[in-house]
PDB file of N, CA and C in Angstrom:
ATOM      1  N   UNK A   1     129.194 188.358  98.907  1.00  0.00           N
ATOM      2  CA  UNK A   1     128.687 189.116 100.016  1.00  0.00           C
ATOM      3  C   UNK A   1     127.169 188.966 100.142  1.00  0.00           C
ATOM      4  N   UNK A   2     126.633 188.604  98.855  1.00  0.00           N
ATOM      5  CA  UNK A   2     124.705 188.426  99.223  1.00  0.00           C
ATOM      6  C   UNK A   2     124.574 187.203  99.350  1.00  0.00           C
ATOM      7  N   UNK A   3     125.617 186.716  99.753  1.00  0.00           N
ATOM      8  CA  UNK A   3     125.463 184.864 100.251  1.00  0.00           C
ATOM      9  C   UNK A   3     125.001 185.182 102.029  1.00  0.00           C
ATOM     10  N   UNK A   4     125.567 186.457 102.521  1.00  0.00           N
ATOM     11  CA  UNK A   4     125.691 186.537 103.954  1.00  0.00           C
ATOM     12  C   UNK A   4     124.109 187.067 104.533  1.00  0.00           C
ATOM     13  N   UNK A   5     123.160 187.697 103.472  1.00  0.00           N
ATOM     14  CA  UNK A   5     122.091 187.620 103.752  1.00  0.00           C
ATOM     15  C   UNK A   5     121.642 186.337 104.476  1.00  0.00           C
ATOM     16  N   UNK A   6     121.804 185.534 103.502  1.00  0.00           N
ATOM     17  CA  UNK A   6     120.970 183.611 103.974  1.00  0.00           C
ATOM     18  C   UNK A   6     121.372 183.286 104.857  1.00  0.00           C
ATOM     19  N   UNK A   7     122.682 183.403 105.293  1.00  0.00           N
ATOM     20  CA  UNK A   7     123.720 182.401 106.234  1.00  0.00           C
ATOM     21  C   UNK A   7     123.431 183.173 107.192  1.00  0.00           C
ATOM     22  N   UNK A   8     123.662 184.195 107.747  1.00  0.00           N
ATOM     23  CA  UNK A   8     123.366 184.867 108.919  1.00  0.00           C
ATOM     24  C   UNK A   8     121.955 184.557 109.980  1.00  0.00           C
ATOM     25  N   UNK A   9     120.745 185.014 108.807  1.00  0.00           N
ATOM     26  CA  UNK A   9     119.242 184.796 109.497  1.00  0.00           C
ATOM     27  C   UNK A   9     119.396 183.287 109.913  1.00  0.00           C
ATOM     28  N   UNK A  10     119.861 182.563 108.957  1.00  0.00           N
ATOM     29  CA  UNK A  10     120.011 180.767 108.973  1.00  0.00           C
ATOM     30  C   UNK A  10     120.878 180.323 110.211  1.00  0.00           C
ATOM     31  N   UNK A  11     121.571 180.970 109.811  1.00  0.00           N
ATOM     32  CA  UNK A  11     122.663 180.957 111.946  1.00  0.00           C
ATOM     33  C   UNK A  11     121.969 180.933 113.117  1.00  0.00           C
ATOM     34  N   UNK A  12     120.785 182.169 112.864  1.00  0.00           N
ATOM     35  CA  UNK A  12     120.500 182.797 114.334  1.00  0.00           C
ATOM     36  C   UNK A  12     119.220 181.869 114.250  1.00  0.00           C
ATOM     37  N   UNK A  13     118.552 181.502 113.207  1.00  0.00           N
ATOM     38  CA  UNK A  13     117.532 180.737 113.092  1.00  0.00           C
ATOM     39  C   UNK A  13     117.994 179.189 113.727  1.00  0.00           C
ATOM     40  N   UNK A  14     118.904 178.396 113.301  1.00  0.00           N
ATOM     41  CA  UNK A  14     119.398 177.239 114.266  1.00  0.00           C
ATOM     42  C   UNK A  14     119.938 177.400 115.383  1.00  0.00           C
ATOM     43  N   UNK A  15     120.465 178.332 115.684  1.00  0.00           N
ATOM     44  CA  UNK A  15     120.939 178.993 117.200  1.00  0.00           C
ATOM     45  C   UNK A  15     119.340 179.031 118.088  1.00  0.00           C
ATOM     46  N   UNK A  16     118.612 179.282 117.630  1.00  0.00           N
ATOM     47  CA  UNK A  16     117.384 179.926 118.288  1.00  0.00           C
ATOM     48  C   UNK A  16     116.709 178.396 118.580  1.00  0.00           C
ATOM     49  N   UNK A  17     116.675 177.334 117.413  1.00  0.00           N
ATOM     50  CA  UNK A  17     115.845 176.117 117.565  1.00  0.00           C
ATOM     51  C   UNK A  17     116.719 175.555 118.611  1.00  0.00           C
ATOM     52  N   UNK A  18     118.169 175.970 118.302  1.00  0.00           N
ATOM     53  CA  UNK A  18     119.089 174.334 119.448  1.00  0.00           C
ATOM     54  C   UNK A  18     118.909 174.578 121.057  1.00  0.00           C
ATOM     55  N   UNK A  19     118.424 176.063 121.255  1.00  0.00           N
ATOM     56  CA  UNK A  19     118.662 176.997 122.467  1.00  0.00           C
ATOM     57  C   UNK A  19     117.095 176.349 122.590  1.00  0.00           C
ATOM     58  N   UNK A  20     116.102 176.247 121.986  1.00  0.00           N
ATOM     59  CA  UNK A  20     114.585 176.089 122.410  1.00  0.00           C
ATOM     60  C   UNK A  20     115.049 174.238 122.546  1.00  0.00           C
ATOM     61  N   UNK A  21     115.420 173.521 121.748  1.00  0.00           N
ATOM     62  CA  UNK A  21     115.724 171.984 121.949  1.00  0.00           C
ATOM     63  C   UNK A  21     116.096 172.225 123.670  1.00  0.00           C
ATOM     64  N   UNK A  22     117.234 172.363 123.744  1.00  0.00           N
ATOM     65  CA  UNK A  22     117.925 172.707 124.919  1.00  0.00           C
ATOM     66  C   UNK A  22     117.042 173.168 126.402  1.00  0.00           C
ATOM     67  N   UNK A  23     116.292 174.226 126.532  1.00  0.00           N
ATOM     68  CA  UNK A  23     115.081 174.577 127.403  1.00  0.00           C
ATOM     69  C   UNK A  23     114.302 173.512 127.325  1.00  0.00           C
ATOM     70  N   UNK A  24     113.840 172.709 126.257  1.00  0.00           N
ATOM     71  CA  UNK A  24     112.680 172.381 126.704  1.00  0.00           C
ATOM     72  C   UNK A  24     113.281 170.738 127.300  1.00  0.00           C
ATOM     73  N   UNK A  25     114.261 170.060 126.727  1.00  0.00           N
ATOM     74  CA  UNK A  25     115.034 169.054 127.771  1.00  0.00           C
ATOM     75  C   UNK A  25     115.516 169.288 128.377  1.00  0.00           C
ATOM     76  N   UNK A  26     115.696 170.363 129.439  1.00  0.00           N
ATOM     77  CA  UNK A  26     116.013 171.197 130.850  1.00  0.00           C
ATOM     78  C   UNK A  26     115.046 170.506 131.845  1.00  0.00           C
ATOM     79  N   UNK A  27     113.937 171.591 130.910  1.00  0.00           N
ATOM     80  CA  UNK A  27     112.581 171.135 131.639  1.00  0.00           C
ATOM     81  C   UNK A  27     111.880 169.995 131.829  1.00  0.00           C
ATOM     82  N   UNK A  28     112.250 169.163 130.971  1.00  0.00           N
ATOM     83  CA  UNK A  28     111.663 167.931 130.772  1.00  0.00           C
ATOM     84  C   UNK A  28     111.938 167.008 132.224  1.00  0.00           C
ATOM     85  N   UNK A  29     113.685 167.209 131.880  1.00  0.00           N
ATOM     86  CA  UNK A  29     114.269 166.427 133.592  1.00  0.00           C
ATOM     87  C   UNK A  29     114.937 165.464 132.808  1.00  0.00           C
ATOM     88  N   UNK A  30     115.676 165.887 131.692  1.00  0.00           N
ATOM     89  CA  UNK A  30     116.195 164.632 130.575  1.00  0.00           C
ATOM     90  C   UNK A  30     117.667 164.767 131.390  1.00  0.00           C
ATOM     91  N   UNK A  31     118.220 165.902 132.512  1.00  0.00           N
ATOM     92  CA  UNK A  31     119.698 165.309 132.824  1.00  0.00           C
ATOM     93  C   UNK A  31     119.087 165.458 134.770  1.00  0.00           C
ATOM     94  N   UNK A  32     118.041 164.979 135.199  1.00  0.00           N
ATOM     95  CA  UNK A  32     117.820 164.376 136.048  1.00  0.00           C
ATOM     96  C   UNK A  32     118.807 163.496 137.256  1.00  0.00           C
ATOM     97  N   UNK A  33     119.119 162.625 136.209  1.00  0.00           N
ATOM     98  CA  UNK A  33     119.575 161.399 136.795  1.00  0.00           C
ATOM     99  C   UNK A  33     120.464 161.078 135.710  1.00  0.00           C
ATOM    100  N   UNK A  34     121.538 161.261 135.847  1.00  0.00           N
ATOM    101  CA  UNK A  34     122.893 161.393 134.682  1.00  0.00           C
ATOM    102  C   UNK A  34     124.212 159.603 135.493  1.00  0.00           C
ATOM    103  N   UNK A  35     123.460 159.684 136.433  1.00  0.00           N
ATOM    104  CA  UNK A  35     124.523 157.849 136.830  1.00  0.00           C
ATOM    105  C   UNK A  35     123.370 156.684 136.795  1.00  0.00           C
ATOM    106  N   UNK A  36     121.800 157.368 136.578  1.00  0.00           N
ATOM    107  CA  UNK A  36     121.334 156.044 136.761  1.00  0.00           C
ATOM    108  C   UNK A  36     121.118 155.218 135.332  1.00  0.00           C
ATOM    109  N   UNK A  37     121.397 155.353 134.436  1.00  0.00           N
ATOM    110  CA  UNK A  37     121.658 154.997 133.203  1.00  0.00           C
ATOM    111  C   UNK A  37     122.951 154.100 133.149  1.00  0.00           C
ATOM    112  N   UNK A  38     123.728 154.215 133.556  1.00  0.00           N
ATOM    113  CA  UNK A  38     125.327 153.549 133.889  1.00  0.00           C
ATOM    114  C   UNK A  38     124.888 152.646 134.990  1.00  0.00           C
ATOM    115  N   UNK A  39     124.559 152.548 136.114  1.00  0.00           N
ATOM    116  CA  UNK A  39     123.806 151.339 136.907  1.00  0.00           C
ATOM    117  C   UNK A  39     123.007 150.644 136.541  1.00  0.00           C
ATOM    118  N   UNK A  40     122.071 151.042 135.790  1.00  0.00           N
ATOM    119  CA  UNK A  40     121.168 149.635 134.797  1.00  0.00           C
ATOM    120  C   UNK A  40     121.668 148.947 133.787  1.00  0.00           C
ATOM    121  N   UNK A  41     122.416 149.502 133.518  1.00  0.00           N
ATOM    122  CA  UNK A  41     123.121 148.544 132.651  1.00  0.00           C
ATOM    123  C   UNK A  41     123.999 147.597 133.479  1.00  0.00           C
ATOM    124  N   UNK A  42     124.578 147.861 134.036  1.00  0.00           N
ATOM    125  CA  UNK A  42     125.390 147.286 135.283  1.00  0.00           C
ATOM    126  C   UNK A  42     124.157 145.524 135.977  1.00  0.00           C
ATOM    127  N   UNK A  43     123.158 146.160 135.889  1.00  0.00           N
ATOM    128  CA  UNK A  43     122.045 144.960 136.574  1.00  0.00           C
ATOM    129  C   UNK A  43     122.044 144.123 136.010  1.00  0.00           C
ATOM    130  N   UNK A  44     121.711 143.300 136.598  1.00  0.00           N
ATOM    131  CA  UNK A  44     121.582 141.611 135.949  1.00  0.00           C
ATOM    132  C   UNK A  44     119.881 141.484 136.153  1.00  0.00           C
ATOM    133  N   UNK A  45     118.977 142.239 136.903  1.00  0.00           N
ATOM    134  CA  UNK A  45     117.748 141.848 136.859  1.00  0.00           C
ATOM    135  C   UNK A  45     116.683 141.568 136.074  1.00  0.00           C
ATOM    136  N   UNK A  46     116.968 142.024 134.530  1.00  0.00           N
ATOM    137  CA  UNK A  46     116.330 141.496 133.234  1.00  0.00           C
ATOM    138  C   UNK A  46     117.027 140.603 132.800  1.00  0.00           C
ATOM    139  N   UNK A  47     117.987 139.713 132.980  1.00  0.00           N
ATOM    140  CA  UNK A  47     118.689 138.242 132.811  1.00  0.00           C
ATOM    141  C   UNK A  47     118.021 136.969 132.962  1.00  0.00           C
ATOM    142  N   UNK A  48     117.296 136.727 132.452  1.00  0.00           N
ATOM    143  CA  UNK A  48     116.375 135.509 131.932  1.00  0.00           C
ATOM    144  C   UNK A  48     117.718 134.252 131.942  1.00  0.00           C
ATOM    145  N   UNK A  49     117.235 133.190 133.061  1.00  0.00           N
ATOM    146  CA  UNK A  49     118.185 132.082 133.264  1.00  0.00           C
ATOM    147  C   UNK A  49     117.295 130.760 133.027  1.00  0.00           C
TER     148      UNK A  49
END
């Protein structure tokens, strides 16, 4: 039961970083453009002939 001291704060403590990860690639604009990643690859215009 004094294992649940650590694990608990340690929960809400990675809950709290993944939730701040999360906001701040919101903000960033990291899901922006979620098909144009799948069309460049698709291009042939960096194809050196």
């Amino acid at each position: 039961m004094n294992v649940l001291v650590y694990l608990v704060p340690l929960a809400l403590l990675l809950g709290g970083v993944w939730l701040g990860m999360f906001l701040w690639s919101m903000r960033a604009g990291q899901y922006d453009d979620l098909e144009g990643a799948a069309w460049r690859i698709l291009s042939d215009e960096d194809i050196r002939k």
